[in-house]
Protein backbone atom coordinates (compact mmCIF):
# COMPACT_ATOMS: atom_id res chain seq x y z
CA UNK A 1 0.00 0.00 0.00
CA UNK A 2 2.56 2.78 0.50
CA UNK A 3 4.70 1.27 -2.11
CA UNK A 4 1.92 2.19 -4.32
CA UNK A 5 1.05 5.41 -2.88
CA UNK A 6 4.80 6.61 -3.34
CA UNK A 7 4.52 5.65 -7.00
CA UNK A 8 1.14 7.72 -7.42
CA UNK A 9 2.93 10.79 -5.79
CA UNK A 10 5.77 10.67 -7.69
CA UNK A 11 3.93 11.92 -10.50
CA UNK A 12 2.26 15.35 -11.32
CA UNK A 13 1.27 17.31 -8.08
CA UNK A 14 -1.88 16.99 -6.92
CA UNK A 15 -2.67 20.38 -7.13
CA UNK A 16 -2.48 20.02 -11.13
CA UNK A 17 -4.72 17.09 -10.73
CA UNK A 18 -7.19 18.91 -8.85
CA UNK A 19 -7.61 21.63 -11.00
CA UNK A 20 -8.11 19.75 -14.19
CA UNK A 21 -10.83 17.61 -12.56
CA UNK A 22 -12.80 20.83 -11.77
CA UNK A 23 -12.29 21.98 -15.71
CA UNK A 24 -14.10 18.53 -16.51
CA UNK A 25 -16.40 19.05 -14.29
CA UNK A 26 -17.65 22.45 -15.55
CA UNK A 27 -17.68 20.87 -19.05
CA UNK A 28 -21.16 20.55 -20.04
CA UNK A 29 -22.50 17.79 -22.51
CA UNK A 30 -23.86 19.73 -25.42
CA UNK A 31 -26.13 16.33 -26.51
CA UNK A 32 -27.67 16.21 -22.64
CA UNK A 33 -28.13 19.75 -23.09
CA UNK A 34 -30.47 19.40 -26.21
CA UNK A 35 -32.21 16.16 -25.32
CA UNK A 36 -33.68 17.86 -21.89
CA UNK A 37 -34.78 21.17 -24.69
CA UNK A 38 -35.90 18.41 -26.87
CA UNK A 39 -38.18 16.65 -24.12
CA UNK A 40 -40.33 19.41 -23.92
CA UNK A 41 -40.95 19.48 -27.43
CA UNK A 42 -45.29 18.98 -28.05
CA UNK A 43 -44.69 15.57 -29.52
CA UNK A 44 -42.17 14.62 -26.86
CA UNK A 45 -44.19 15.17 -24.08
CA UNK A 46 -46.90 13.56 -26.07
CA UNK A 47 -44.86 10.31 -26.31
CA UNK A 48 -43.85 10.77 -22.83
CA UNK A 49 -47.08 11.12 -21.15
CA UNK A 50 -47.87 8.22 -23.11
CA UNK A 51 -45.11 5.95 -21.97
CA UNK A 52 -46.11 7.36 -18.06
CA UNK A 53 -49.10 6.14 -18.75
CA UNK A 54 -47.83 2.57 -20.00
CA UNK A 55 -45.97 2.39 -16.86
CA UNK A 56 -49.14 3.27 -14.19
CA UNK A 57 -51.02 0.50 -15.97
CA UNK A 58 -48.68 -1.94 -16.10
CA UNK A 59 -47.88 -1.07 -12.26
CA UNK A 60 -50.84 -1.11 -11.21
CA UNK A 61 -51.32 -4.99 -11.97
CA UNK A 62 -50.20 -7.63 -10.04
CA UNK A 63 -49.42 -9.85 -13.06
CA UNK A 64 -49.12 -8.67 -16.62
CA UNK A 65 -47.14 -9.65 -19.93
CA UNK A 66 -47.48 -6.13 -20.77
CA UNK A 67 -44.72 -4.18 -21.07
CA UNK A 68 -43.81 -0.64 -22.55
CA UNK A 69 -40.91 -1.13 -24.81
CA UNK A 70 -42.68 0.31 -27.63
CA UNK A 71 -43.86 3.17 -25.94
CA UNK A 72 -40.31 3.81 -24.40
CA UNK A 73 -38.58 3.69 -28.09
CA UNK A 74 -41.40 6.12 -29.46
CA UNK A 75 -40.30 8.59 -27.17
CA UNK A 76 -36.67 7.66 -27.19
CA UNK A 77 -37.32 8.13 -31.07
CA UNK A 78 -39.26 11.16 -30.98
CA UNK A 79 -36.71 13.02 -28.28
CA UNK A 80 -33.31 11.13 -30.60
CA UNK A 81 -35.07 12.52 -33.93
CA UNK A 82 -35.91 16.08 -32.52
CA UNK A 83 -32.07 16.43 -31.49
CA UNK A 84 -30.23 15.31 -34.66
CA UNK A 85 -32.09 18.29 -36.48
CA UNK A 86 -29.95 20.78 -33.94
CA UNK A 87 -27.19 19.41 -32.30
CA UNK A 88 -24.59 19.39 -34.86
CA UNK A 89 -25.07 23.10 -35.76
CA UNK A 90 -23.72 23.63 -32.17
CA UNK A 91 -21.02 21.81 -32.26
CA UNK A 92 -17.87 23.32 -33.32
């Protein structure tokens, strides 16, 4: 254990190290950024509030072979589709 902390501060300082982690961490995902704009979209929160209400009814029974995969990839869809239209004119 010390061998291999000795080996991990003979490197960079850890003031170096610090510093870059808080540059990554004020990095902000441009393709998060436009799926949350792209959620509230009319027909995205059309397919959503019709996947949310897939997932009451299918909740709401004890046993079911129901599930809400096709729901979840028409909004997954709808949201993906939506973003490919804008996300590459922000990216430089």
């Amino acid at each position: 254990m010390v061998f291999e902390e000795k080996i991990i501060m003979n490197g960079e300082p850890e003031d170096e190290e610090e510093e870059e982690e808080e540059e990554e961490e004020d990095m902000v995902d441009p393709l998060e950024t436009m799926r949350l704009k792209c959620a509230e979209t009319e027909h995205c929160v059309h397919t959503q509030e019709r996947l949310e209400d897939c997932e009451t009814r299918v909740g709401s029974r004890s046993s079911t072979a129901e599930d809400c995969t096709e729901e979840l990839f028409d909004f997954l869809h709808a949201r993906d589709h939506c973003v490919s239209h804008k996300l590459f004119h922000s990216v430089k």
